[in-house]
C-alpha atoms as a PDB file:
ATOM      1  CA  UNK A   1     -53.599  61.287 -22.981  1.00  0.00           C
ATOM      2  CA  UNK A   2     -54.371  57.608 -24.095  1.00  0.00           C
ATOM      3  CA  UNK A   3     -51.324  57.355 -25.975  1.00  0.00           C
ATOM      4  CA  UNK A   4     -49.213  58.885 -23.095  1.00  0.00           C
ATOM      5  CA  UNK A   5     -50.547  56.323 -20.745  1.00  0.00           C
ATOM      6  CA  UNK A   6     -49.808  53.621 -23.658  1.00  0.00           C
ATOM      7  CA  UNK A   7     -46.377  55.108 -24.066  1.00  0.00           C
ATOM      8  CA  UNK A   8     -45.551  54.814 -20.259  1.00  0.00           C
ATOM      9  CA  UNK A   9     -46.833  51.181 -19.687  1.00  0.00           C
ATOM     10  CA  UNK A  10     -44.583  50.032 -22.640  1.00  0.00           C
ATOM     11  CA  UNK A  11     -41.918  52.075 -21.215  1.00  0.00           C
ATOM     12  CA  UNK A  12     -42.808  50.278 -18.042  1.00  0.00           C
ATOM     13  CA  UNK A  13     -43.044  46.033 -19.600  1.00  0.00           C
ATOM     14  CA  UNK A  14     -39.297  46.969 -21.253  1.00  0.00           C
ATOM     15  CA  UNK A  15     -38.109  48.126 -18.290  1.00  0.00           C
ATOM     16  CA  UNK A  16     -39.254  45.282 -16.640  1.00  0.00           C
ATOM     17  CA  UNK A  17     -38.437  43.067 -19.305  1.00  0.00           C
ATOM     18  CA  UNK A  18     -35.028  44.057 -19.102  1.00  0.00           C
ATOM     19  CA  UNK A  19     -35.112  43.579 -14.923  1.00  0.00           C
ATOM     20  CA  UNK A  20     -36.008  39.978 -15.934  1.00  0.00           C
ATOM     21  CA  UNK A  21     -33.412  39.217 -18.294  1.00  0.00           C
ATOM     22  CA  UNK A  22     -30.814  40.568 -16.390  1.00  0.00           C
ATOM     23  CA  UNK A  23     -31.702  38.628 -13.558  1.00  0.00           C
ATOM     24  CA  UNK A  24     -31.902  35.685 -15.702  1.00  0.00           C
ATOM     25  CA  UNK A  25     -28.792  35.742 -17.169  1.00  0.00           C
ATOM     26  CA  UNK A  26     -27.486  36.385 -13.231  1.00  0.00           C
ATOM     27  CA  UNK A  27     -29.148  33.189 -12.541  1.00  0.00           C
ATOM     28  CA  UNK A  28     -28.004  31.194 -15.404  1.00  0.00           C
ATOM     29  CA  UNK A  29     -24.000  32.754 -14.820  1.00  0.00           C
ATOM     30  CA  UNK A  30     -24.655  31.680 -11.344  1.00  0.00           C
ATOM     31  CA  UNK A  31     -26.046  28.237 -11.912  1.00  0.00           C
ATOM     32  CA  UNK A  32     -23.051  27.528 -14.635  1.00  0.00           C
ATOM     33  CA  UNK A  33     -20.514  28.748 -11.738  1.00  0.00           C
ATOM     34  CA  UNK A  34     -22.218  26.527  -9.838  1.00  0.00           C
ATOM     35  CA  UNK A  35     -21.871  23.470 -12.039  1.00  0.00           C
ATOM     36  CA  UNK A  36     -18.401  24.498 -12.207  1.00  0.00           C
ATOM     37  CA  UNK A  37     -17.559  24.659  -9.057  1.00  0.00           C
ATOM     38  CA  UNK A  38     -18.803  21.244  -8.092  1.00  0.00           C
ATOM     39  CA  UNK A  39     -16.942  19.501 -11.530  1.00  0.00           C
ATOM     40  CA  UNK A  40     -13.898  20.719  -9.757  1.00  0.00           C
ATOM     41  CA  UNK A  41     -14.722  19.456  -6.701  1.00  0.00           C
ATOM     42  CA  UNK A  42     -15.613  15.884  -7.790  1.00  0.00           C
ATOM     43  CA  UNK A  43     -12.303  16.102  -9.663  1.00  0.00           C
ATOM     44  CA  UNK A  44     -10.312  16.613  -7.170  1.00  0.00           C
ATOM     45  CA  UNK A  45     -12.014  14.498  -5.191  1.00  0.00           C
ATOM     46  CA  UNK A  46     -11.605  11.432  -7.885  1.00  0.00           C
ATOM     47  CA  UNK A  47      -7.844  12.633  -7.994  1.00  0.00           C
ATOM     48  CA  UNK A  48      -7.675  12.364  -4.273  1.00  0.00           C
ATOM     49  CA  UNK A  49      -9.301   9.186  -4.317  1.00  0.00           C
ATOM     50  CA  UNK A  50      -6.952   7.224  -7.484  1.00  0.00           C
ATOM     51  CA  UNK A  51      -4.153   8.773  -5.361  1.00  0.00           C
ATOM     52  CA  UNK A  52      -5.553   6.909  -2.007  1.00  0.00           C
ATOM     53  CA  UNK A  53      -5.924   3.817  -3.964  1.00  0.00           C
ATOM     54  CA  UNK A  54      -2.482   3.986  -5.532  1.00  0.00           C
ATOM     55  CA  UNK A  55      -1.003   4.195  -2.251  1.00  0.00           C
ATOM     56  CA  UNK A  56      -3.228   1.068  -0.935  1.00  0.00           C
ATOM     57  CA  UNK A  57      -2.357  -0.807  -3.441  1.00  0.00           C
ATOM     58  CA  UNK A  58       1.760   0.163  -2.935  1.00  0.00           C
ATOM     59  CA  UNK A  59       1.308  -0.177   0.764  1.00  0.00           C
ATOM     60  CA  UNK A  60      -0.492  -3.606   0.198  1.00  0.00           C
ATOM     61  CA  UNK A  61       2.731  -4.967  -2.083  1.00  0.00           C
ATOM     62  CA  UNK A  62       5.443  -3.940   0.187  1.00  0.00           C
ATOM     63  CA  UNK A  63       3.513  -5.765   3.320  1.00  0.00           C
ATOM     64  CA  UNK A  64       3.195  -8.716   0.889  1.00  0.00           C
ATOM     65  CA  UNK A  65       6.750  -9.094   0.122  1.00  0.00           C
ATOM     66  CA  UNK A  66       7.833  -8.504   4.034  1.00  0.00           C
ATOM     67  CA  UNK A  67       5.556 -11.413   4.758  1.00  0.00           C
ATOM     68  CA  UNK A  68       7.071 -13.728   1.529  1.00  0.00           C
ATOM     69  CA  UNK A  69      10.665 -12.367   3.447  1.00  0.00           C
ATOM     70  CA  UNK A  70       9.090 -13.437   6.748  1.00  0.00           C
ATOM     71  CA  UNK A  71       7.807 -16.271   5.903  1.00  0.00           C
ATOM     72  CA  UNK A  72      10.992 -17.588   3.872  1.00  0.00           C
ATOM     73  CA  UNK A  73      13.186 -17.147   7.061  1.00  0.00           C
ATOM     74  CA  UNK A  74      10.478 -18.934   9.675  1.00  0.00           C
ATOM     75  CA  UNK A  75      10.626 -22.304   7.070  1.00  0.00           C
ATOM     76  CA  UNK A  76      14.228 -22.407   7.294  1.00  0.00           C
ATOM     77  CA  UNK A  77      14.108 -22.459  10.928  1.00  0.00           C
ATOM     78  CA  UNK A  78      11.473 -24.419  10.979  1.00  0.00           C
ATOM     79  CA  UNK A  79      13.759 -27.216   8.943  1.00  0.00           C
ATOM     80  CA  UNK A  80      17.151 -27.034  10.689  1.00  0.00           C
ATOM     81  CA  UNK A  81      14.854 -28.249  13.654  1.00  0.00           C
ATOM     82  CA  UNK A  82      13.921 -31.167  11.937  1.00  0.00           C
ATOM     83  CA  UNK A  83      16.229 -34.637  12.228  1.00  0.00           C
ATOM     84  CA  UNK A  84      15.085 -35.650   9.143  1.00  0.00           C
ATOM     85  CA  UNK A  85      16.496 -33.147   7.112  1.00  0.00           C
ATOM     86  CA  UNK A  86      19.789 -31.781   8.503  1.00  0.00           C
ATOM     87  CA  UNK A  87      21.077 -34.396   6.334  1.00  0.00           C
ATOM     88  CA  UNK A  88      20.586 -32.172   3.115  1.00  0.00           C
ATOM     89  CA  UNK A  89      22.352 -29.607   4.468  1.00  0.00           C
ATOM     90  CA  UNK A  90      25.200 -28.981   1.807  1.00  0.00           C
ATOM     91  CA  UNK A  91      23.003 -30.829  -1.013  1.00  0.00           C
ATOM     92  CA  UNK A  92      20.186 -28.854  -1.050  1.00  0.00           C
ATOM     93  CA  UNK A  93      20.593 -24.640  -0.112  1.00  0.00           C
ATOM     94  CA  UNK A  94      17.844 -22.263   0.022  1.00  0.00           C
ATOM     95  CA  UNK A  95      20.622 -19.073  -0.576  1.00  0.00           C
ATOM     96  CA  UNK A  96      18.871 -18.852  -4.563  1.00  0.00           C
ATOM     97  CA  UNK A  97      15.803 -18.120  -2.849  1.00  0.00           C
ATOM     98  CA  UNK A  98      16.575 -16.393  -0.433  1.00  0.00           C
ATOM     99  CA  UNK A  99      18.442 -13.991  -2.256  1.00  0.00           C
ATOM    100  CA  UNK A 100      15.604 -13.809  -4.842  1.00  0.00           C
ATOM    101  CA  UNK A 101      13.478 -12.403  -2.501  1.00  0.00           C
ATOM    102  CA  UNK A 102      16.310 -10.230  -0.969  1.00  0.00           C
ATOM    103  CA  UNK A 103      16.383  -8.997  -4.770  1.00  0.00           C
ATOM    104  CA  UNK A 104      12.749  -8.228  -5.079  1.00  0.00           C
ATOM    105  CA  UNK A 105      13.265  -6.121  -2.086  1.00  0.00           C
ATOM    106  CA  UNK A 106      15.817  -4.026  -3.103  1.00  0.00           C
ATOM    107  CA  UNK A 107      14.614  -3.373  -6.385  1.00  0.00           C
ATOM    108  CA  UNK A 108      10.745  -2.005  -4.784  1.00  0.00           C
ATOM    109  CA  UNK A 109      10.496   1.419  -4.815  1.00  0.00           C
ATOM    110  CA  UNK A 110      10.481   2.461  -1.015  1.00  0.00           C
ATOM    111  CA  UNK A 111      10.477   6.139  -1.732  1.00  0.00           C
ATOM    112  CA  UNK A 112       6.501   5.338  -2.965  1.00  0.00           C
ATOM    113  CA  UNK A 113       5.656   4.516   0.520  1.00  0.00           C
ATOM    114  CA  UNK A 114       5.892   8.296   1.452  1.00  0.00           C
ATOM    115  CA  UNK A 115       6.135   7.755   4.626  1.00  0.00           C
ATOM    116  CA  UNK A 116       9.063   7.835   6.661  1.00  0.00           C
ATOM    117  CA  UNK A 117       8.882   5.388   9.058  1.00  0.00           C
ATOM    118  CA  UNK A 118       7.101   2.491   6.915  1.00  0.00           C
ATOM    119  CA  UNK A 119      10.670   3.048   4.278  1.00  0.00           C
ATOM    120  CA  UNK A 120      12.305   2.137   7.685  1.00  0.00           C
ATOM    121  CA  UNK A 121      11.227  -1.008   8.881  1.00  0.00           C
ATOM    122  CA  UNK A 122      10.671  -1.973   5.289  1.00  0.00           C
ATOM    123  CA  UNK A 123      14.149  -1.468   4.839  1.00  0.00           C
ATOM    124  CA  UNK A 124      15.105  -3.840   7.511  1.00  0.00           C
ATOM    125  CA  UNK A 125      13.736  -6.968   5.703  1.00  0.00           C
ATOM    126  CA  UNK A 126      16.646  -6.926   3.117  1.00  0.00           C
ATOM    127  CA  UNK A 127      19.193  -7.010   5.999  1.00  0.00           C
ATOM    128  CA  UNK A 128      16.765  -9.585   7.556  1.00  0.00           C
ATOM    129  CA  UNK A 129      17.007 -12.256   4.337  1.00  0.00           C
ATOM    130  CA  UNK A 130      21.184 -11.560   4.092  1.00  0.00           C
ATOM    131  CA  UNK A 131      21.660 -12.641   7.788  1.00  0.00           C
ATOM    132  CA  UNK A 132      19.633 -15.792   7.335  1.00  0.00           C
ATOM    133  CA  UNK A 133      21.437 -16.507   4.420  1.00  0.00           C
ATOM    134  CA  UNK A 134      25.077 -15.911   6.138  1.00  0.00           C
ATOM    135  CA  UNK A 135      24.070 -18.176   9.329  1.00  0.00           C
ATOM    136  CA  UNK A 136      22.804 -21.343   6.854  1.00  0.00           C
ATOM    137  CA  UNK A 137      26.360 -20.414   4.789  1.00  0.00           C
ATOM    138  CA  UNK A 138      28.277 -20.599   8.222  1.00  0.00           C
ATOM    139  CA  UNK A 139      26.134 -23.635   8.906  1.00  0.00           C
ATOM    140  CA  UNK A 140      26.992 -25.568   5.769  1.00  0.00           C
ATOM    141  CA  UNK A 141      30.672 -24.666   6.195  1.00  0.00           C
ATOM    142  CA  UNK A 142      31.065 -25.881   9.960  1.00  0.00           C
ATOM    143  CA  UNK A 143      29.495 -28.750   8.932  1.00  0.00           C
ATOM    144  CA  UNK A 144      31.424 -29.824   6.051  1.00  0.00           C
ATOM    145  CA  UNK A 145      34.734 -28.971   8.547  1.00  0.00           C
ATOM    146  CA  UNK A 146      33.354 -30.847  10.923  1.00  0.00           C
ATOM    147  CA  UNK A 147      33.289 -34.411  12.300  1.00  0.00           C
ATOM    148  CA  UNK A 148      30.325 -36.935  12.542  1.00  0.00           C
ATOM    149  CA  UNK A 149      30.156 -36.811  16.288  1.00  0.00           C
ATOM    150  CA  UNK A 150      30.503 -32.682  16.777  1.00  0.00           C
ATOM    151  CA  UNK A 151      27.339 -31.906  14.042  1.00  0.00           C
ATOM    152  CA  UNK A 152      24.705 -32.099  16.076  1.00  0.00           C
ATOM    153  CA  UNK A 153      26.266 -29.650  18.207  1.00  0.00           C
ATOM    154  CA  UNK A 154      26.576 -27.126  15.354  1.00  0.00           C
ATOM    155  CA  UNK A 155      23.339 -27.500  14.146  1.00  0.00           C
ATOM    156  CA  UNK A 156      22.018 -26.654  17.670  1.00  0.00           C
ATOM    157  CA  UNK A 157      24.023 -23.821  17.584  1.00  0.00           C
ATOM    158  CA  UNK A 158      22.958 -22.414  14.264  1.00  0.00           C
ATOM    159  CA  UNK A 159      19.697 -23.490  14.465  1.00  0.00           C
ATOM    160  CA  UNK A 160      19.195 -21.052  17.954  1.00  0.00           C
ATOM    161  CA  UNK A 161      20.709 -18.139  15.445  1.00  0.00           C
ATOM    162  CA  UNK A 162      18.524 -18.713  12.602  1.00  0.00           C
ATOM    163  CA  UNK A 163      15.267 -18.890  15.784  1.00  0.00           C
ATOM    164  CA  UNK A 164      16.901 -15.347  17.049  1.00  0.00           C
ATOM    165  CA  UNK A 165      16.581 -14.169  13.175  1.00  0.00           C
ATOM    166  CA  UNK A 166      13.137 -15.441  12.617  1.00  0.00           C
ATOM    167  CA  UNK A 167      11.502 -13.998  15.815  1.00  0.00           C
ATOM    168  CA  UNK A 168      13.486 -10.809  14.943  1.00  0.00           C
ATOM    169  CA  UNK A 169      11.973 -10.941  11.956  1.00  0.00           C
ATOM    170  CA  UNK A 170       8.387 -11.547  13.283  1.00  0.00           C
ATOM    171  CA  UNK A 171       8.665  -8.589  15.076  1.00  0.00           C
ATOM    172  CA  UNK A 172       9.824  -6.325  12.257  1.00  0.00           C
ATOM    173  CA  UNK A 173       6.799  -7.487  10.132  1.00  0.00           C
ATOM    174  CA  UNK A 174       4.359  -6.721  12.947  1.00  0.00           C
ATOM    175  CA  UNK A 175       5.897  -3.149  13.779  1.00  0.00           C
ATOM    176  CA  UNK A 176       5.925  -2.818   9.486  1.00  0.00           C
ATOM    177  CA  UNK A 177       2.116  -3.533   9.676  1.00  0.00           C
ATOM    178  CA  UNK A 178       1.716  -0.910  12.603  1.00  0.00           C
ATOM    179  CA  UNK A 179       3.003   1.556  10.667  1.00  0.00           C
ATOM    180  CA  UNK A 180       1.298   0.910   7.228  1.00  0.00           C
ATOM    181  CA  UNK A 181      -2.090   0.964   9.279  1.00  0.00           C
ATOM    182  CA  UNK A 182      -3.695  -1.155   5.826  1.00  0.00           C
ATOM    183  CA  UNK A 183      -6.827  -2.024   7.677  1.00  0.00           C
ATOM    184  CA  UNK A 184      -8.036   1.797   8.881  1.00  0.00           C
ATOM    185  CA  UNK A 185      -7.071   2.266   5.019  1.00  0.00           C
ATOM    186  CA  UNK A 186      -9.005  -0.426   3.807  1.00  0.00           C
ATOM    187  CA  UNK A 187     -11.874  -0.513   5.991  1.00  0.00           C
ATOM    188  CA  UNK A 188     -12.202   3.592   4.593  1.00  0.00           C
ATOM    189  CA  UNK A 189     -11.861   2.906   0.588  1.00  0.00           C
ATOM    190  CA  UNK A 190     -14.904   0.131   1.661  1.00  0.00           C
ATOM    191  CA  UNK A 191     -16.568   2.872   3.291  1.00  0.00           C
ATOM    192  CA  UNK A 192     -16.455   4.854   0.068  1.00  0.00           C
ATOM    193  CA  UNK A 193     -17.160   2.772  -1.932  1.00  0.00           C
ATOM    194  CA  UNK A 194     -20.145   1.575  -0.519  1.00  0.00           C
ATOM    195  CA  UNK A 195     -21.269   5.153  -0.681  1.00  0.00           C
ATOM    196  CA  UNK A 196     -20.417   5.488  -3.644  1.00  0.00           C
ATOM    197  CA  UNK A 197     -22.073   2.926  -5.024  1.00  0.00           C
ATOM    198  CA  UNK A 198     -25.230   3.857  -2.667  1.00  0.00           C
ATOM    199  CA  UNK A 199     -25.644   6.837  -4.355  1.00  0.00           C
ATOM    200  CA  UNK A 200     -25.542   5.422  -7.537  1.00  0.00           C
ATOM    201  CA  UNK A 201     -21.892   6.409  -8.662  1.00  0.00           C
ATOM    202  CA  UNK A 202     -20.646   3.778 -11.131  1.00  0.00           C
ATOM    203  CA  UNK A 203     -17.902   1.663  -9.182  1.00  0.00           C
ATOM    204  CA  UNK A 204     -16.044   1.324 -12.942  1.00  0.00           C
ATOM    205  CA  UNK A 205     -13.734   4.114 -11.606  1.00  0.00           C
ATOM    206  CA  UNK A 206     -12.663   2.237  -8.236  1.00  0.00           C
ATOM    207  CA  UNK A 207     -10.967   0.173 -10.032  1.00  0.00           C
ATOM    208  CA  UNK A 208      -8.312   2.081 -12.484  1.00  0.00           C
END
C-alpha cells in the first residue's frame, strides 16, 4: 500500500514536472517571439526613419539651390538699377554664373523629391536663370547698338523685365517652399529626436 501511494505521488511530481516544462518552454518560445517581433519593429522603424531623413536632407538641397537661383536673379536686378554700374554692362557679365547655377539645377536629381508637385515648381527655376540670362544678353546687345543719348532708355526697359523675372521668381521659391513643407518636417525629426534621446536611445544613428 505504501509503495502504491509512493508510486502514485511520483507519478503525480513527473506529471507535473512535465506541466511545468512545457509551460516553460511556451513561455520562453513566447518571450523569444516577442523579442522578435519588436527587433522588427524597431527596424523598420530605423528604416523608416534614415528614409525620412534622406528625404529632409534632399528636400533641404533642392530649396537651397532655388534660393542660390533666386537670389542670383534679385542681385542682377538689384544692379541694372544702380547708375553706378550700368557702365560695366558689356565688360563685366554675370551669364558664367548664371548658367553655373542653371547647370547645378539641371544636373539635381528631381525624381528624388518624390513628389509630384515639388519636381514642378523646382523645375521652373532652370527656365527662371535662362530668361534672366537672355534679357541681360538682349541688354548688352541694345546697348552696344545703341547711341549715348537712347541707353538710359534701354536700360529702363530691361531693367522692368529683369524686376518682372525676379518677382516671378520670388513667387516660385515661396510656392516651392509650400510644397516641400521643410518646417512640419523638421520640427517632427526634432520631435524624435528629442524622444529619442529622452529615452536614452543613442542619437549616433540620427546622423548616418
Amino acid at each position: 500500500m505504501h509503495e502504491s501511494i509512493s508510486a502514485q505521488a511520483a507519478a503525480w511530481v513527473e506529471a507535473i514536472g512535465a506541466i511545468f516544462a512545457v509551460v516553460g518552454a511556451a513561455w520562453v518560445a513566447a518571450g523569444e517571439s516577442r523579442a522578435a517581433r519588436l527587433r522588427e519593429e524597431r527596424s523598420r522603424r530605423d528604416a523608416a526613419e534614415k528614409d525620412a531623413r534622406a528625404l529632409l536632407a534632399i528636400k533641404t538641397a533642392a530649396l537651397n539651390l532655388a534660393i542660390l537661383a533666386a537670389t542670383e536673379i534679385h542681385n542682377l536686378h538689384i544692379l541694372l538699377r544702380k547708375e553706378d554700374w550700368r557702365s560695366r554692362v558689356g565688360r563685366v557679365s554675370p551669364s558664367r554664373t548664371l548658367l553655373a547655377i542653371e547647370h547645378m539645377l539641371t544636373a539635381f536629381p528631381i525624381q528624388s523629391l518624390a513628389d509630384a508637385p515639388a519636381m514642378v515648381e523646382f523645375s521652373r527655376f532652370p527656365a527662371a536663370l535662362e530668361t534672366a540670362a537672355e534679357v541681360y544678353a538682349n541688354l548688352e546687345h541694345a546697348v552696344r547698338a545703341a547711341a549715348d543719348p537712347q541707353r538710359s532708355a534701354i536700360f529702363v526697359e530691361y531693367t522692368e523685365q529683369m524686376e518682372r523675372v525676379d518677382r516671378s521668381t520670388k513667387l516660385r521659391l515661396k510656392a516651392l517652399k509650400k510644397v516641400l513643407n521643410l518646417d512640419t518636417q523638421i520640427e517632427t525629426a526634432a520631435t524624435i529626436a528629442a524622444k529619442k534621446e529622452a529615452l536614452g536611445v543613442p542619437l549616433a544613428g540620427l546622423r548616418n
